[in-house]
Protein backbone atom coordinates (compact mmCIF):
# COMPACT_ATOMS: atom_id res chain seq x y z
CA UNK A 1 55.36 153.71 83.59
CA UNK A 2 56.77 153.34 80.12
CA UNK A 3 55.68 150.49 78.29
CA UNK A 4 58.69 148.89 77.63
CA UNK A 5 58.98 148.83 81.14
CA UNK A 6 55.52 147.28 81.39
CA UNK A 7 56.79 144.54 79.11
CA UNK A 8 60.36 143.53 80.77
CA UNK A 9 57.99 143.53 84.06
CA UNK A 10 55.60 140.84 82.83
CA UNK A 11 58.08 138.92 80.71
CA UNK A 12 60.66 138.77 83.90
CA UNK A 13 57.23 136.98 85.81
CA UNK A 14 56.66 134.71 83.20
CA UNK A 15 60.05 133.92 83.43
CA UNK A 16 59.69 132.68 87.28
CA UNK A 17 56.84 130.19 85.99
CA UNK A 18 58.28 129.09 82.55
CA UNK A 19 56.52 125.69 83.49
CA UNK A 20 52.84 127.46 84.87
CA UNK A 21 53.25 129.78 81.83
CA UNK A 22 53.87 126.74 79.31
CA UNK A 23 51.10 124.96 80.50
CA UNK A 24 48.61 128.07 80.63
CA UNK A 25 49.72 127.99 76.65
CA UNK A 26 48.92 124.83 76.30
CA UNK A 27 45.37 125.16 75.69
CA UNK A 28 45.66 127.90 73.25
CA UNK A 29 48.48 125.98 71.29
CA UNK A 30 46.07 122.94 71.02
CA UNK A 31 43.16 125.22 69.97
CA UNK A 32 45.23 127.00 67.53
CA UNK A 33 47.04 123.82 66.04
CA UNK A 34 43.64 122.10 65.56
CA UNK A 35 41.33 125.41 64.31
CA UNK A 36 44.01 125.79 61.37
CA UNK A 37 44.55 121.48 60.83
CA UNK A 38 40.98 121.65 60.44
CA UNK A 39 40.48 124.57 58.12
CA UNK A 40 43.24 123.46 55.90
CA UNK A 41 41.68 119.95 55.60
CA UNK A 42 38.25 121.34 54.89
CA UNK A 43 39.73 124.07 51.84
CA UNK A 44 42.40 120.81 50.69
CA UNK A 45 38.91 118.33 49.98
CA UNK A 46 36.83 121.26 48.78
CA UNK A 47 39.92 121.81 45.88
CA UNK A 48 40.38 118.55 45.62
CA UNK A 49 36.55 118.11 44.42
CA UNK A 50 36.54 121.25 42.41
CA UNK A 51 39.86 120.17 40.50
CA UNK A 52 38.70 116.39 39.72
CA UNK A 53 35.07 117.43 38.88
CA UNK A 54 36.89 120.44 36.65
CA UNK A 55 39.00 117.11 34.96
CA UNK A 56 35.13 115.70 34.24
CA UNK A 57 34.26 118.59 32.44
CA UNK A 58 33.35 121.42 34.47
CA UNK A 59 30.70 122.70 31.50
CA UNK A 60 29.14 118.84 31.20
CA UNK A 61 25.46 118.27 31.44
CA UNK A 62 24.35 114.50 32.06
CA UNK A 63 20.86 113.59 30.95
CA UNK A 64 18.81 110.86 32.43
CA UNK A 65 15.55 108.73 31.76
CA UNK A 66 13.19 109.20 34.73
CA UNK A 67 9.27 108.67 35.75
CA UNK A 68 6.80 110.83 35.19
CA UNK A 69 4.31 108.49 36.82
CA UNK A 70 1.83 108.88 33.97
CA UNK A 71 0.17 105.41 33.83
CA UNK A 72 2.01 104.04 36.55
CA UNK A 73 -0.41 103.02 39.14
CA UNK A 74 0.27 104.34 42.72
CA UNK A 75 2.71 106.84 41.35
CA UNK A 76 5.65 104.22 41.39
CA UNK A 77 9.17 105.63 40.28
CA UNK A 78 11.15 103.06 38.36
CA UNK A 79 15.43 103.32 39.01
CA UNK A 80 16.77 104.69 36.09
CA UNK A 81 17.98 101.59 34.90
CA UNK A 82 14.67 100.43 34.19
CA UNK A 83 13.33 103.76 32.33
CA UNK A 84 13.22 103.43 28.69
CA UNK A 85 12.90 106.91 27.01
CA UNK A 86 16.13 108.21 25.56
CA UNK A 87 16.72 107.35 22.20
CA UNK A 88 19.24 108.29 18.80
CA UNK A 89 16.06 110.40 17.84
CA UNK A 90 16.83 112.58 21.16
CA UNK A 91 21.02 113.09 20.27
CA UNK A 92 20.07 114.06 16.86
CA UNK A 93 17.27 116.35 18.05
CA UNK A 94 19.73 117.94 20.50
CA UNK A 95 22.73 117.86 17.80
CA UNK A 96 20.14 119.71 15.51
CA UNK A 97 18.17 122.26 17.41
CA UNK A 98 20.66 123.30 19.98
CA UNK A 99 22.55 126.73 20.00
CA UNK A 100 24.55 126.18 23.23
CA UNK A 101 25.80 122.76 23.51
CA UNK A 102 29.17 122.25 22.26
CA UNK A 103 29.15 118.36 21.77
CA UNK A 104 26.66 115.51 22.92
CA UNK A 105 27.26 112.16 23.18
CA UNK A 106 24.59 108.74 24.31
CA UNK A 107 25.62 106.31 26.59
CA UNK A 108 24.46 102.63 26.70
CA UNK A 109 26.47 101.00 29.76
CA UNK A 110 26.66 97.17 30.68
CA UNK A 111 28.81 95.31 33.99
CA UNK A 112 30.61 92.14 32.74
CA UNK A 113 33.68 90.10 32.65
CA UNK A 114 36.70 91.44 30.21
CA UNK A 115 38.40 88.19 28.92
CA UNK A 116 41.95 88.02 27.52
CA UNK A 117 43.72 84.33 27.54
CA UNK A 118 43.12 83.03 30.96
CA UNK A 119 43.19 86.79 32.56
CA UNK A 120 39.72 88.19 33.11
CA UNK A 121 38.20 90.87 34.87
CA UNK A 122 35.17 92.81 35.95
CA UNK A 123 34.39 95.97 34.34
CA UNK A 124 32.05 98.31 32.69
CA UNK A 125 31.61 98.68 29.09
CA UNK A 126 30.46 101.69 27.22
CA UNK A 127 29.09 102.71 24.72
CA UNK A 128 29.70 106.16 23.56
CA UNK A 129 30.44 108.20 20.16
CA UNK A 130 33.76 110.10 19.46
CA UNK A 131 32.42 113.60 21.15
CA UNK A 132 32.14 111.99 24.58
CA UNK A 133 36.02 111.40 24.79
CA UNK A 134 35.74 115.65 24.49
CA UNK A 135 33.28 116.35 27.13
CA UNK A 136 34.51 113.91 29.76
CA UNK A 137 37.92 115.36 29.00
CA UNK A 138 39.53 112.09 28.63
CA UNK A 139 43.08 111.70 27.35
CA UNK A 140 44.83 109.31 25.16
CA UNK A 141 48.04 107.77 25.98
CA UNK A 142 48.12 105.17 22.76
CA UNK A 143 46.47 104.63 19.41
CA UNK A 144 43.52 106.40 18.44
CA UNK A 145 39.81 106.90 19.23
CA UNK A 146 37.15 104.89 17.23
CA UNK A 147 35.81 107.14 14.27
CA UNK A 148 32.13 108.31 13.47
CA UNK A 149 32.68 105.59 10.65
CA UNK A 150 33.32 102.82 13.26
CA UNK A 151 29.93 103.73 14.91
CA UNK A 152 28.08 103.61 11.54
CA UNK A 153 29.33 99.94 11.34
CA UNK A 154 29.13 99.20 14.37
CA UNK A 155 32.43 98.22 14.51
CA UNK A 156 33.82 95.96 17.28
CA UNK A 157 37.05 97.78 18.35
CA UNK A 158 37.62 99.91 22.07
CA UNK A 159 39.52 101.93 24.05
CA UNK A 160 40.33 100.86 27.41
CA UNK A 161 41.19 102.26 30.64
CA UNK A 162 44.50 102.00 32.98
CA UNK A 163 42.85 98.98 35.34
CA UNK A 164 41.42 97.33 32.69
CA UNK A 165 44.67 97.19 31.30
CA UNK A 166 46.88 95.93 34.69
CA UNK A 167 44.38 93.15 34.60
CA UNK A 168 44.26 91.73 31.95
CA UNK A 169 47.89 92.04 30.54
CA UNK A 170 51.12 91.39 31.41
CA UNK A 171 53.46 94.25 32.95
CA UNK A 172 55.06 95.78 29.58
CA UNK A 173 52.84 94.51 27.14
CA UNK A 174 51.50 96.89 24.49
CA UNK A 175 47.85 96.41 24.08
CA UNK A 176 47.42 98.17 20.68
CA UNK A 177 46.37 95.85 18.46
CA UNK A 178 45.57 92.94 20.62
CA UNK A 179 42.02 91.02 20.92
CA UNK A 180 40.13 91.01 24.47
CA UNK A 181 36.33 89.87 24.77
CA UNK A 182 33.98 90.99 26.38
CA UNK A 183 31.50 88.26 27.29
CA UNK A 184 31.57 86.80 24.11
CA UNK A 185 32.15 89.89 22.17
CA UNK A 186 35.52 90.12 20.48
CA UNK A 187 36.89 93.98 20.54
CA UNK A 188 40.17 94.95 19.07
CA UNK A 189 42.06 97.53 21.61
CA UNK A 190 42.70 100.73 19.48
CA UNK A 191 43.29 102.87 21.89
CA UNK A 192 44.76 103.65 25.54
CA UNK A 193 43.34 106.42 28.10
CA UNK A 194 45.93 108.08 30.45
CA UNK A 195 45.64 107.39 33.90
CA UNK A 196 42.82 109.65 35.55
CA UNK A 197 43.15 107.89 39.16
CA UNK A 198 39.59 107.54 41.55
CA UNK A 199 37.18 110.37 41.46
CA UNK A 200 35.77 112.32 44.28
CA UNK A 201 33.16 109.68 44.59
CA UNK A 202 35.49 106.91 45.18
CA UNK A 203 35.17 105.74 41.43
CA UNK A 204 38.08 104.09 39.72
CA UNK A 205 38.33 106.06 36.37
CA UNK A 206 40.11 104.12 34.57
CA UNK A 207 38.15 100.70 35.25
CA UNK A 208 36.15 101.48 31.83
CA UNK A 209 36.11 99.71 28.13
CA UNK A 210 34.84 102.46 25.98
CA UNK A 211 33.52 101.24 22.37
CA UNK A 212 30.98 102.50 19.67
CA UNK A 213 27.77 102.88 21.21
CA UNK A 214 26.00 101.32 18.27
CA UNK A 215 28.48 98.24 19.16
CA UNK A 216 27.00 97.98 22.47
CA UNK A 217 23.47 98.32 21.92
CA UNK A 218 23.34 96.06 18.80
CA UNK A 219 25.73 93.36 19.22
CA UNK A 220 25.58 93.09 23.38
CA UNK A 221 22.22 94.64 25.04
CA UNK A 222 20.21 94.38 21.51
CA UNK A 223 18.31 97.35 22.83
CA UNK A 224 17.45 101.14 21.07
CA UNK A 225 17.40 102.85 24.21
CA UNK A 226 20.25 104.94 25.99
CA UNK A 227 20.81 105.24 29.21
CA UNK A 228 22.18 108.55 29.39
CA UNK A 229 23.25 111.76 27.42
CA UNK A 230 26.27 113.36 28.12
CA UNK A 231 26.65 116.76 26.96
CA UNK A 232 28.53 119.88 26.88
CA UNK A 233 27.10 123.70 27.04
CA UNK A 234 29.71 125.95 25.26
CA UNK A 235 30.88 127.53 28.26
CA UNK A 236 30.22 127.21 31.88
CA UNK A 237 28.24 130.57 31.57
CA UNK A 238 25.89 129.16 29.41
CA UNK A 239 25.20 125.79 31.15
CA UNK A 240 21.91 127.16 32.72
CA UNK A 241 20.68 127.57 29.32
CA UNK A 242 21.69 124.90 27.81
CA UNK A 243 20.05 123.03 30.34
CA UNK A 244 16.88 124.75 29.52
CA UNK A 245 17.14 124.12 26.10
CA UNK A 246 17.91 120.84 26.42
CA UNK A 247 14.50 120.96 28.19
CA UNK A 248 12.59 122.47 25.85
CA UNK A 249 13.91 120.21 22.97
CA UNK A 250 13.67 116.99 24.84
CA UNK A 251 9.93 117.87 25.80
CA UNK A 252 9.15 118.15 22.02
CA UNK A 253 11.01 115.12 21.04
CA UNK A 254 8.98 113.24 23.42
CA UNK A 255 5.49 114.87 22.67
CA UNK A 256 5.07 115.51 26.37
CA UNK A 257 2.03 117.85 27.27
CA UNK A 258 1.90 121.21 29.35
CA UNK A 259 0.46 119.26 32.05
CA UNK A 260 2.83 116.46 32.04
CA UNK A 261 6.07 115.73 33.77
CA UNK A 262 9.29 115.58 32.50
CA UNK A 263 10.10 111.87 31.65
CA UNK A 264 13.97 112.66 32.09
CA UNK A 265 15.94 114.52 34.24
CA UNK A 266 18.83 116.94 33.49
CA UNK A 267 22.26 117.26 35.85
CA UNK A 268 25.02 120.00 35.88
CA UNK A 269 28.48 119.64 36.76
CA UNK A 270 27.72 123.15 38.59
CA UNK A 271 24.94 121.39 41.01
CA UNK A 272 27.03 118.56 41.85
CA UNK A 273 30.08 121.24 42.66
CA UNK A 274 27.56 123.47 44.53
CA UNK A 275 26.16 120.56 46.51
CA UNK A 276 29.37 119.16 47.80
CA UNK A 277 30.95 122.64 48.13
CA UNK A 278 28.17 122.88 50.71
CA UNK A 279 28.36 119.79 52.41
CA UNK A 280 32.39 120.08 52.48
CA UNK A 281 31.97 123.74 54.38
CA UNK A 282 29.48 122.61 56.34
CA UNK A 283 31.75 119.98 57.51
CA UNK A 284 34.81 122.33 57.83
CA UNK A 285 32.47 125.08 60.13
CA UNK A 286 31.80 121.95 62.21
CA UNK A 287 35.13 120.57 62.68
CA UNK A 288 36.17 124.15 63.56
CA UNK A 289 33.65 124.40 65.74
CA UNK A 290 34.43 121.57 67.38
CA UNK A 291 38.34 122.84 67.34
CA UNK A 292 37.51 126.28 68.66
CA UNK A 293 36.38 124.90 72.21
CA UNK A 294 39.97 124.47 72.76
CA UNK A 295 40.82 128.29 72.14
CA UNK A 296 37.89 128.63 74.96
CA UNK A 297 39.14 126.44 77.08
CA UNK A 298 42.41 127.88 76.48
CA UNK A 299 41.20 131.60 77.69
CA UNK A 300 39.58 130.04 80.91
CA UNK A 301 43.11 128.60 81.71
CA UNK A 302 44.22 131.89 81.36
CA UNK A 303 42.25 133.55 83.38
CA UNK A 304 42.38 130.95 85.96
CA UNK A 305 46.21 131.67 86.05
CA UNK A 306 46.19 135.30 86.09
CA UNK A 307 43.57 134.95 88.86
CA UNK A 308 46.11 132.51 91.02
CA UNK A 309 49.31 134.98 89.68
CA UNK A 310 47.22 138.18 91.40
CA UNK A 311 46.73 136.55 94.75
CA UNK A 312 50.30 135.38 94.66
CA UNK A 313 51.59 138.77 93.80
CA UNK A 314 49.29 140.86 96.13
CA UNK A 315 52.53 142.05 98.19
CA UNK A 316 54.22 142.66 95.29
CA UNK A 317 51.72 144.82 93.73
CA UNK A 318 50.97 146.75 97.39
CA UNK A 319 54.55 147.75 97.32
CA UNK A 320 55.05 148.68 93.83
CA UNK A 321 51.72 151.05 94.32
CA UNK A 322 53.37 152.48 97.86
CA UNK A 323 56.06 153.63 95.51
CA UNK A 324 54.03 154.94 93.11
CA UNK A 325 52.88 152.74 90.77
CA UNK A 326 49.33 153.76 89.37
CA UNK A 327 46.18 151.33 89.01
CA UNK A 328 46.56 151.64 84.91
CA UNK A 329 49.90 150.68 85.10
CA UNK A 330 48.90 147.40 86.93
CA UNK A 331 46.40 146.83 84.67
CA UNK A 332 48.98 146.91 81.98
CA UNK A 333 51.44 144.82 83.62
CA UNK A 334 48.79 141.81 84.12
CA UNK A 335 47.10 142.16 81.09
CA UNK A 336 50.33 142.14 78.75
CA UNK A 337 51.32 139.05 80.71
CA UNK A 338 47.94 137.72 79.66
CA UNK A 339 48.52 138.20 75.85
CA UNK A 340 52.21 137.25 75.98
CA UNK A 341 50.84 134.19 76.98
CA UNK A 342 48.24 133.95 74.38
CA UNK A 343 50.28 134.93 71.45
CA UNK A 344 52.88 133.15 72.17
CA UNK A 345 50.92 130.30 72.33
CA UNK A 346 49.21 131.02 69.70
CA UNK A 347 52.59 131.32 67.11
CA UNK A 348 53.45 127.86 68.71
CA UNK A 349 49.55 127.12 67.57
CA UNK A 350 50.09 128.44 64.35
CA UNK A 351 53.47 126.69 63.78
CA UNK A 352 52.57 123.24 65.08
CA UNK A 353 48.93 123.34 62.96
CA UNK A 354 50.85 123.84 59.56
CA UNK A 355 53.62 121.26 60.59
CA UNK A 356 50.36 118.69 61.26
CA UNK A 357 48.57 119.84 57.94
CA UNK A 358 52.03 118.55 56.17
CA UNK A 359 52.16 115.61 58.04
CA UNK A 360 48.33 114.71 57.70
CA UNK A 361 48.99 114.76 53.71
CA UNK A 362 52.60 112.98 53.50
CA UNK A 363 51.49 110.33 56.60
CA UNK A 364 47.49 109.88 55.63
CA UNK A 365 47.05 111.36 51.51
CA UNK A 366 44.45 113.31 52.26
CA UNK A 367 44.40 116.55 50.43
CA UNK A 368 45.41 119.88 52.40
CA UNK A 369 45.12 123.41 51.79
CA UNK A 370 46.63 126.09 54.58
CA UNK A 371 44.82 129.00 54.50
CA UNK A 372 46.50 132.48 55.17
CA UNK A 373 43.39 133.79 56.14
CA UNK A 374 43.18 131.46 59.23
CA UNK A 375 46.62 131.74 60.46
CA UNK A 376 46.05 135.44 60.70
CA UNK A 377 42.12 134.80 61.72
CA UNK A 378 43.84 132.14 64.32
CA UNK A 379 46.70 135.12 65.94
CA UNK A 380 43.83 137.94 65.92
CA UNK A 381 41.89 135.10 68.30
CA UNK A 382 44.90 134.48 70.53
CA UNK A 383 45.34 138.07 71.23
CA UNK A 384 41.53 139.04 71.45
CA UNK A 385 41.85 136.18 73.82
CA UNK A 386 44.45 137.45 76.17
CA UNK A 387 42.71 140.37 76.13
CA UNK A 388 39.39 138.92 77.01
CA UNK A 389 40.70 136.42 79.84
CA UNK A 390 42.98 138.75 81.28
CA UNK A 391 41.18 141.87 81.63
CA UNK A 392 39.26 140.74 84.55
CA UNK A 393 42.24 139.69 86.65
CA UNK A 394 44.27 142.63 85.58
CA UNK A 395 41.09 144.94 86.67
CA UNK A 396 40.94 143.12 90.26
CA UNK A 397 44.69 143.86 90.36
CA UNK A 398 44.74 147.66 89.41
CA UNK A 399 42.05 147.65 92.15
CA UNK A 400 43.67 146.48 95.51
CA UNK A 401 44.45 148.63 97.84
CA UNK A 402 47.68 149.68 98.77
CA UNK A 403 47.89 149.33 102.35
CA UNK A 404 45.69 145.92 102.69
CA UNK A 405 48.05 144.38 99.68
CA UNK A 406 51.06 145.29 101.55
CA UNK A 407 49.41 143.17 104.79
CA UNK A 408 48.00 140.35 102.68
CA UNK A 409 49.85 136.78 103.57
């Protein structure tokens, strides 16, 4: 039989079950829907945490005190809060000696309450020099950054963040120029940061007061010591080595011996990306996973149906073989009824799972990214499907015999 006929056959007895035939679709259109929701979710937070650790500074390298348990009884690790052994003698080493780092910057943080008038508010100070605003990739909206002069005096002026901002002054006020303190520090507001919004690690950016470090460490936590380096490699090729210069200088600074561990340890913005890229595709397999057993259920509801259509239509296929019909041409009927179903159900799928992906970001703000590739992996699966499910029933079909179809009741 010609295969056009073959396909006005089937389609004419899906047509006499619309309802059994919608319902048999049902499970692939679920399947479908949720496979690409789910993949689209997955790619939306995995570019969603490569763009906001990008706006950090993809090339940045963050340097931290740590234990080396020499002298420490029991081999206790301190926090790194408690860890004193980055100092100015360690950013001047690395300014000095390094070929691949493009700026570096200390960091001496403190928690404490921003006062201006009778507003106040909880933040974070920091202390940081002039290069840090260029590795961090943060942007001014107003006024200026403090100079390399202002750290040399120590000079008690800041920058401050969006929050900070909200918080402590009126809607419309300009606070260029105007006096906050912080505990009982007074710092003149030089500059404002553009918004940068909450990071991947549910971090308000913008809660920050950013001020010479030398401010910080002299006039607030009277201390010498750093609690970070933030850095920059020149590219984001050259970030391995930078890291293992940074190594190699920071082991000399510190007299360390062969035998001795590292009293510091290094971070790249490439093993933080790497580490959640993981754990965000290991979460997307999962969820797909989890979505596919729909598709499966899908083909068994299929089959099942193709399975009841057969012993419904065993008359009908007797007489169409006493005419003539051959076993490969009810094969074909059957089994293109069996991916008509499938792909039909799995364009409704398709269609429905981008509609949801849309609605999932306008309704919920989570970030979404359809993928072509799983629409098209998705309608390959419907139709491998059909073909699966409805091979078996279409075989059992193309195998009846004539004369004991035509006297089946």
């Amino acid at each position: 039989m010609h295969p056009l006929n073959l396909i006005r056959v089937a389609l004419r007895a899906l047509q006499r079950n619309k309802l059994r035939a919608f319902l048999t679709m049902l499970g692939i259109i679920i399947g479908v829907a949720a496979v690409i929701a789910m993949v689209a979710i997955g790619q939306g937070s995995k570019q969603s945490i490569q763009e906001q650790l990008s706006s950090m500074g993809s090339n940045m390298i963050t340097v931290q005190p740590a234990s080396n348990n020499m002298g420490m009884p029991g081999g206790v690790r301190l926090g790194a809060s408690s860890l004193q052994t980055l100092t100015l003698a360690d950013v001047k080493a690395l300014q000095k000696k390094s070929e691949f780092l493009g700026a570096v910057s200390p960091v001496s943080s403190t928690n404490g309450q921003a006062i201006n008038g009778a507003k106040n508010w909880p933040t974070q100070l920091q202390g940081v020099s002039p290069d840090y605003f260029d590795i961090r990739k943060l942007i001014l909206r107003d006024g200026i950054i403090f100079s390399d002069q202002n750290v040399a005096e120590a000079a008690k002026v800041c920058v401050l963040g969006q929050t900070v901002i909200n918080n402590l002054f009126d809607p419309g006020v300009n606070p260029i120029g105007k006096i906050i303190r912080f505990g009982k520090i007074p710092l003149t507001v030089i500059g404002v940061l553009k918004v940068k919004g909450v990071s991947s690690f549910g971090q308000d950016q913008d809660d920050v007061i950013l001020a010479p470090y030398t401010t910080v460490q002299k006039r607030i936590l009277a201390t010498i010591y750093f609690q970070s380096i933030y850095a920059s490699s020149t590219s984001e090729a050259t970030s391995d080595t930078a890291t293992k210069e940074i190594t190699e200088i920071l082991r000399t600074s510190h007299r360390l011996r062969s035998d001795e561990d590292d009293d510091f340890s290094i971070r790249t913005m490439q093993e933080l990306l790497n580490t959640l890229n993981s754990t965000s595709q290991l979460l997307t397999v999962l969820l797909t996973a989890i979505a596919g057993i729909s598709l499966v259920i899908g083909g068994i509801g299929i089959m099942n149906i193709m399975y009841v259509s057969v012993t419904e239509r065993t008359k009908e296929i007797g007489l169409r073989m006493s005419i003539g019909a051959r076993g490969i041409d009810i094969l074909m009927q059957f089994l293109i009824e069996a991916i008509v179903i499938s792909v039909t159900g799995g364009l409704i799928g398709i269609g429905l799972g981008i509609v949801s992906s849309l609605l999932i970001t306008a309704l919920l703000s989570w970030p979404t990214l359809i993928s072509e590739s799983s629409i098209v992996l998705s309608f390959l699966v419907c139709a491998i499907t059909g073909v699966f499910f409805g091979y078996y029933p279409a075989l059992k079909a193309s195998r009846l015999d004539p004369i004991e179809a035509l006297r089946y009741e």
